[in-house]
C-alpha atoms as a PDB file:
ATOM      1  CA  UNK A   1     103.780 -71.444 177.870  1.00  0.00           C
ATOM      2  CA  UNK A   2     106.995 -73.561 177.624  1.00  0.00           C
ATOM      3  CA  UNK A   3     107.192 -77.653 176.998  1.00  0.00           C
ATOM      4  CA  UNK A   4     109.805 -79.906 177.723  1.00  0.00           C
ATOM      5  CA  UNK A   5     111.029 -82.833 175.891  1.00  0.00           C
ATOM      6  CA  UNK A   6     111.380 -85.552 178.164  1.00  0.00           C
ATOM      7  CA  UNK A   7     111.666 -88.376 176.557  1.00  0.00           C
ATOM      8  CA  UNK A   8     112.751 -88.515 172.760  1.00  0.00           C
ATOM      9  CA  UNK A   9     114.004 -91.551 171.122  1.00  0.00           C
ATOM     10  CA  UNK A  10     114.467 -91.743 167.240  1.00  0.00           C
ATOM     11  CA  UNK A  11     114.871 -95.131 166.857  1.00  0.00           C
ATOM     12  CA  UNK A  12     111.770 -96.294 167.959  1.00  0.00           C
ATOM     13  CA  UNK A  13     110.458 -93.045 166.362  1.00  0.00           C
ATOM     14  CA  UNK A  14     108.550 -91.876 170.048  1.00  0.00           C
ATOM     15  CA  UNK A  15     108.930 -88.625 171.753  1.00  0.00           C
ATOM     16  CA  UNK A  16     107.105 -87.234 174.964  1.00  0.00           C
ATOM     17  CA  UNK A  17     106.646 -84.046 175.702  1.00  0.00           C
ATOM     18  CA  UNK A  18     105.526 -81.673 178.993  1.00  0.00           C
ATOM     19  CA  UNK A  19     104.061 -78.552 179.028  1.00  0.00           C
ATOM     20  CA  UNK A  20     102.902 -76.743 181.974  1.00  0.00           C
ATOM     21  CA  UNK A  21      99.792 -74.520 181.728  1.00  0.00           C
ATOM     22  CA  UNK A  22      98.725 -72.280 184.629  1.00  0.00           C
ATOM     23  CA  UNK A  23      96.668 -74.626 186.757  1.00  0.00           C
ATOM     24  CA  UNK A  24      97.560 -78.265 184.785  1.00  0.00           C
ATOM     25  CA  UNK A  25     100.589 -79.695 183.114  1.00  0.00           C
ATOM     26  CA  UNK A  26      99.911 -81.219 179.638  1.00  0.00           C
ATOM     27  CA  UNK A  27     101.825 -84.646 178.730  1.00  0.00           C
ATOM     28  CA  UNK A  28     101.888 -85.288 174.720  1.00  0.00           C
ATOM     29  CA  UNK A  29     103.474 -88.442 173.069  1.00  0.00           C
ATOM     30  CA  UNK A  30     104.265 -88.568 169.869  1.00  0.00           C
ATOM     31  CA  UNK A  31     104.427 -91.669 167.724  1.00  0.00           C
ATOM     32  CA  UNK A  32     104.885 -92.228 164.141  1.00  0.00           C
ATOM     33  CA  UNK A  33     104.490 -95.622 162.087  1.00  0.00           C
ATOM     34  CA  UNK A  34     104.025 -97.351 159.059  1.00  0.00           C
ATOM     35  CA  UNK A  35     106.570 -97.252 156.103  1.00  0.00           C
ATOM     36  CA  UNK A  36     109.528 -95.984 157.187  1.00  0.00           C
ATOM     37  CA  UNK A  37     107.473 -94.060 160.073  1.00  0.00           C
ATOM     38  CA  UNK A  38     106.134 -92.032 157.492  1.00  0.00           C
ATOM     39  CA  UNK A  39     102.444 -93.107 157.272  1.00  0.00           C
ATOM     40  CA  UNK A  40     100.752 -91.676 160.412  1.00  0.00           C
ATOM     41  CA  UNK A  41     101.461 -89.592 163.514  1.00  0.00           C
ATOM     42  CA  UNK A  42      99.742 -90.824 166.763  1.00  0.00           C
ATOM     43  CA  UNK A  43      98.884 -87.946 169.632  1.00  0.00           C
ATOM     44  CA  UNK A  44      98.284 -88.814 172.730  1.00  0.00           C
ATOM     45  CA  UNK A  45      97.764 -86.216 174.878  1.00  0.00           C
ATOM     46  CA  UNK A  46      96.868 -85.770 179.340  1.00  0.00           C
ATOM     47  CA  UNK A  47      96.248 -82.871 180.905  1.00  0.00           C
ATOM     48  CA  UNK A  48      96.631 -83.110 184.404  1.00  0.00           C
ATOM     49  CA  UNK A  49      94.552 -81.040 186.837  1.00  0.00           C
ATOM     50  CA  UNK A  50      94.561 -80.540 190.796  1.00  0.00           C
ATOM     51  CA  UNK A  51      91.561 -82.296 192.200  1.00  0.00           C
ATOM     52  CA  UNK A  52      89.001 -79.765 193.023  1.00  0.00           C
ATOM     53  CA  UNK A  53      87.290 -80.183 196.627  1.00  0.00           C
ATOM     54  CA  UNK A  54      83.274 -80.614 195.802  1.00  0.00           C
ATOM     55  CA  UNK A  55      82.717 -82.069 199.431  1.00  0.00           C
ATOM     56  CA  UNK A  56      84.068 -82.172 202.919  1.00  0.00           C
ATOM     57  CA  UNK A  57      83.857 -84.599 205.077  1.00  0.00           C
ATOM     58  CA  UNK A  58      81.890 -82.215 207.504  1.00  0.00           C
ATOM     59  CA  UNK A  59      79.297 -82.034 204.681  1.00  0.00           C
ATOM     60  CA  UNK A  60      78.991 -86.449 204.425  1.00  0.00           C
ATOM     61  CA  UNK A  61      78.816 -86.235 208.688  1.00  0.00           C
ATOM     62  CA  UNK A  62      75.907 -83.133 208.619  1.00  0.00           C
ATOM     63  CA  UNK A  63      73.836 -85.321 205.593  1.00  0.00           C
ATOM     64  CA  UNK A  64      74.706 -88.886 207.542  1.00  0.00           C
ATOM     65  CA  UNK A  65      73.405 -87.164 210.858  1.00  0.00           C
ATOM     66  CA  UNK A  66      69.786 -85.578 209.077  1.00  0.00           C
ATOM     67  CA  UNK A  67      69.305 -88.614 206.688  1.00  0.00           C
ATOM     68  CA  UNK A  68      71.085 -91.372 208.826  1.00  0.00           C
ATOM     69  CA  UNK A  69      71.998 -92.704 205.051  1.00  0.00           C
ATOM     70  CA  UNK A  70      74.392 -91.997 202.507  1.00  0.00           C
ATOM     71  CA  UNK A  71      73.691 -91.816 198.732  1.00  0.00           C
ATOM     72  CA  UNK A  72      76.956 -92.561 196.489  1.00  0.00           C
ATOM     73  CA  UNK A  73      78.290 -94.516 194.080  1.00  0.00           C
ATOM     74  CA  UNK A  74      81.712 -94.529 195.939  1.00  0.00           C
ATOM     75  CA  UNK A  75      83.039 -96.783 198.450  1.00  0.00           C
ATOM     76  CA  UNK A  76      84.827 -95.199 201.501  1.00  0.00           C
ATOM     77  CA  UNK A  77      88.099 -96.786 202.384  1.00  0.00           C
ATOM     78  CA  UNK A  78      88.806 -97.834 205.666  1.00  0.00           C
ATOM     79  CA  UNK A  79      91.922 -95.113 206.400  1.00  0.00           C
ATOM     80  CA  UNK A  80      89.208 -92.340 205.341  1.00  0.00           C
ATOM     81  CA  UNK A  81      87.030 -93.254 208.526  1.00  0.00           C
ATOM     82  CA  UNK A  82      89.732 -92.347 211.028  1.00  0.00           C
ATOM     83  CA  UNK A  83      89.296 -88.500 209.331  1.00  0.00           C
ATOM     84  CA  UNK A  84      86.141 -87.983 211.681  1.00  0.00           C
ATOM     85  CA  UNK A  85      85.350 -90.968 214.056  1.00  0.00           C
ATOM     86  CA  UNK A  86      81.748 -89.628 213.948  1.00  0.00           C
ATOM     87  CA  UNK A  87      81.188 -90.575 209.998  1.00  0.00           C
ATOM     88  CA  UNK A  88      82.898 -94.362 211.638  1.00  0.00           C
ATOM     89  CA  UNK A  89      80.478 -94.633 214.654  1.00  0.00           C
ATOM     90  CA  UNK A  90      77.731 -93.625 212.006  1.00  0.00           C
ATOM     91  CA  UNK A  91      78.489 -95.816 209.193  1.00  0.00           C
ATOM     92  CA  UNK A  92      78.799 -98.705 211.762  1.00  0.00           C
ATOM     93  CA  UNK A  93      75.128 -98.648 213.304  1.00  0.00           C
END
């Protein structure tokens, strides 16, 4: 596992790192501060994944054609209806 710097700036004391991982890429910035930079370090660190697929939208279409309802939190946006203009004509009755 390898990291690259790709940001780094001493006067403002900040660097930002990348380091790729097998299936995510890990982002760390590093800050110092207080007296003369000397009095802390602050870490932040991301690790970015791939979204995993959970559900297709042939699964949502087979449960809104059995149930005739769909239970979620989420709001579909309008350019996701024209994947399957079943799950449209469906969510429009």
């Amino acid at each position: 596992m390898g990291g690259k710097t790709v940001y780094l700036n001493a006067g403002e004391v900040i660097g930002v790192f990348k380091i790729m991982k097998t299936n995510a890429e890990v982002w760390v910035k590093v800050e110092t501060g207080g007296n003369d930079n000397n009095d802390f370090y602050e870490l932040t660190i991301l690790e970015i994944e791939a979204m995993k697929q959970e559900i297709t939208s042939d699964d949502i279409l087979r449960h809104l054609m059995l149930t005739g309802t769909l239970h979620s939190t989420s709001t579909l946006k309008q350019e996701s209806l024209t994947l399957n203009p079943n799950l449209k004509k469906l969510l429009t009755k």
